[in-house]
C-alpha atoms as a PDB file:
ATOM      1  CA  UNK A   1      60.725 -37.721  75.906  1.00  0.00           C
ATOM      2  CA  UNK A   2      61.550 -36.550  79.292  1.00  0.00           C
ATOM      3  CA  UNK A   3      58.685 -37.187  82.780  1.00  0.00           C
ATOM      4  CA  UNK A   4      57.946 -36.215  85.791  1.00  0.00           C
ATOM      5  CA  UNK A   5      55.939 -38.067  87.899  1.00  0.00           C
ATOM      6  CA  UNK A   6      54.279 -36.764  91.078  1.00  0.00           C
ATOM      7  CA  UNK A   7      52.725 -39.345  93.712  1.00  0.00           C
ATOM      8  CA  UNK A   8      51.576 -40.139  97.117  1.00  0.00           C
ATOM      9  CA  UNK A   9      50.465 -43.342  98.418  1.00  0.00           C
ATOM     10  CA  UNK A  10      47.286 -43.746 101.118  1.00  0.00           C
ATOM     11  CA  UNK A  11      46.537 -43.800 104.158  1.00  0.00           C
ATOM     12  CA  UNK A  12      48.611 -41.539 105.696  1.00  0.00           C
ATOM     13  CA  UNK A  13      50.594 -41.940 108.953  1.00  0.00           C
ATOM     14  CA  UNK A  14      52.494 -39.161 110.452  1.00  0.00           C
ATOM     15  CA  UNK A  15      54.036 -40.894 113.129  1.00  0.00           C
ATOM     16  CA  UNK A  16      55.703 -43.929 111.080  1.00  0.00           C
ATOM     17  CA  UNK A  17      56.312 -44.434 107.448  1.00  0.00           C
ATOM     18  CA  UNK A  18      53.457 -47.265 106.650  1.00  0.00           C
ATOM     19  CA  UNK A  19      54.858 -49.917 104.635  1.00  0.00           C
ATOM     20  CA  UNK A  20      53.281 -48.727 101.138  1.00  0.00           C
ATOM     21  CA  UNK A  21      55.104 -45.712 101.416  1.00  0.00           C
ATOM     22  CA  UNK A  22      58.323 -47.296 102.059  1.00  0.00           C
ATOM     23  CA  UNK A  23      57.898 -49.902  99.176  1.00  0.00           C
ATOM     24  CA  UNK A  24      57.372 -46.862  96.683  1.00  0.00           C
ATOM     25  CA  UNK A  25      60.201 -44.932  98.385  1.00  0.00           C
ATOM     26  CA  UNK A  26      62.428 -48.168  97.118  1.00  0.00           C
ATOM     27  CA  UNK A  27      60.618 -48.467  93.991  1.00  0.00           C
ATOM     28  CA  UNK A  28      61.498 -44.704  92.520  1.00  0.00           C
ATOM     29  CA  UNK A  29      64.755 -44.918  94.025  1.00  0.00           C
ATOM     30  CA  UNK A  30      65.942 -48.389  92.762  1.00  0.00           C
ATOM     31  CA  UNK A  31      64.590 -46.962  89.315  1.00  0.00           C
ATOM     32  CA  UNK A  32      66.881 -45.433  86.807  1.00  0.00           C
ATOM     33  CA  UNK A  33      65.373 -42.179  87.200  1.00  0.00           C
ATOM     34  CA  UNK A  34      67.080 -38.755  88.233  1.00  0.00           C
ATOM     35  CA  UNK A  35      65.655 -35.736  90.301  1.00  0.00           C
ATOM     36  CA  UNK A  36      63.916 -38.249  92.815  1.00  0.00           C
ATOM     37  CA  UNK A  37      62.771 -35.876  96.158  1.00  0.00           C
ATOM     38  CA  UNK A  38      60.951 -38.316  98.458  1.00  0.00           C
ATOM     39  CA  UNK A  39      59.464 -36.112 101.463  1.00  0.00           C
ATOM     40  CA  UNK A  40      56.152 -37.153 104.067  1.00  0.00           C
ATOM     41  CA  UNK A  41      53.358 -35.457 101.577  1.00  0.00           C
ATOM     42  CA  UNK A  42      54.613 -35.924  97.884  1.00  0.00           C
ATOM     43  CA  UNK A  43      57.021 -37.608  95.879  1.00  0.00           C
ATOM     44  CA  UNK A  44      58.077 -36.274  92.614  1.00  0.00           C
ATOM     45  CA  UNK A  45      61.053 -37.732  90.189  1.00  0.00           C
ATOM     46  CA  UNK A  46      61.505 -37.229  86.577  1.00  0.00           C
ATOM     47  CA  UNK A  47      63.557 -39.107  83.860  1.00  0.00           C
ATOM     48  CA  UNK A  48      63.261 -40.726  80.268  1.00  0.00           C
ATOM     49  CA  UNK A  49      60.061 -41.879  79.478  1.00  0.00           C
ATOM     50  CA  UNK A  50      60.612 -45.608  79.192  1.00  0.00           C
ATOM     51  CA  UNK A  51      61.816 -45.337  82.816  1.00  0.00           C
ATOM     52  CA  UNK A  52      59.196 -43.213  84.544  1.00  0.00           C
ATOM     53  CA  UNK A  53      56.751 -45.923  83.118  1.00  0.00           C
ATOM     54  CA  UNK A  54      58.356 -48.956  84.183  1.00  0.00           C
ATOM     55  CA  UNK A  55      58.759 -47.298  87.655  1.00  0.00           C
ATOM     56  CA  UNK A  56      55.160 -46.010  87.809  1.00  0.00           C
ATOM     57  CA  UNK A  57      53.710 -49.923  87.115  1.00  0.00           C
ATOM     58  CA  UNK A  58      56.250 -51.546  89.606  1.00  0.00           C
ATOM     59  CA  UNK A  59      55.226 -48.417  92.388  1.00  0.00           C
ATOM     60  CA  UNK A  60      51.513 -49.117  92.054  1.00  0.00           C
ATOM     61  CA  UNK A  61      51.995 -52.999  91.865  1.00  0.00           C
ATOM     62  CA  UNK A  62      54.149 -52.878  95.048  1.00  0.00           C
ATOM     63  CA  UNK A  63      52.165 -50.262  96.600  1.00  0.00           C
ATOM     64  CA  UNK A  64      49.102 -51.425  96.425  1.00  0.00           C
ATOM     65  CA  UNK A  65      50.263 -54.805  97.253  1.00  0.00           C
ATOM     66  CA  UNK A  66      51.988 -53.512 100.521  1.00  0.00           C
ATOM     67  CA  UNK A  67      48.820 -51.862 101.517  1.00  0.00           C
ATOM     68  CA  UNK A  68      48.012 -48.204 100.115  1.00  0.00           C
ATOM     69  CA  UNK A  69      44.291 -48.104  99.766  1.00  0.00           C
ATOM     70  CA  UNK A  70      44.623 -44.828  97.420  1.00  0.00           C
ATOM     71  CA  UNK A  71      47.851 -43.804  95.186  1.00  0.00           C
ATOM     72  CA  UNK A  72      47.648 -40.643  93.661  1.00  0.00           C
ATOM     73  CA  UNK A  73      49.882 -39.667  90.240  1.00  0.00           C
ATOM     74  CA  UNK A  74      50.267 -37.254  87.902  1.00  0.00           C
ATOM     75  CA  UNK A  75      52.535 -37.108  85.108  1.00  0.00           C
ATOM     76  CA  UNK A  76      53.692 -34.064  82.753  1.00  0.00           C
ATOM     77  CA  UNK A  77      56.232 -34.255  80.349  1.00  0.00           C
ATOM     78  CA  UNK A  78      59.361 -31.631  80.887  1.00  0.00           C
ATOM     79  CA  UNK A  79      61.359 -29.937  78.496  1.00  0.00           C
ATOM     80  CA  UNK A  80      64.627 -31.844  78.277  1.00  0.00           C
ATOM     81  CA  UNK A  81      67.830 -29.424  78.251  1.00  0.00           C
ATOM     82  CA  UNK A  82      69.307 -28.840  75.068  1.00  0.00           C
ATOM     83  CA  UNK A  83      72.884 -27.610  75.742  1.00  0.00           C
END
């Protein structure tokens, strides 16, 4: 099964990246996930399901550890592409 997991981390700071939103910057990006699209109002990255979990408890561990007061998430599964 193939995710895609959607997030942002709280409060917000438009001036400088707070240090939640860094942490799950590294945490999705570390991951063994593909598709990854960081940007300052949404995250999203998609991959196998084992690995969109394992990435989703480490970013709200970390994240919440680091300071986010909120995280919000959503995930869908995607079609995978059969070629």
């Amino acid at each position: 099964m193939r995710l895609r997991v959607e997030f942002t981390t709280e409060p917000f700071d438009l001036d400088e990246a707070p240090a939640h939103a860094v942490v799950a910057r590294e945490v999705v990006e570390a991951a063994e996930l593909d598709a990854v699209d960081v940007g300052p109002f949404g995250n999203t990255a998609e991959g196998g399901a084992d690995a969109v979990l394992t990435a989703v408890d480490a970013l709200l561990r970390r994240s919440l550890t680091a300071g986010a007061t909120r995280v919000s998430l959503q995930i869908n599964v995607v079609e995978e592409d059969h070629r």
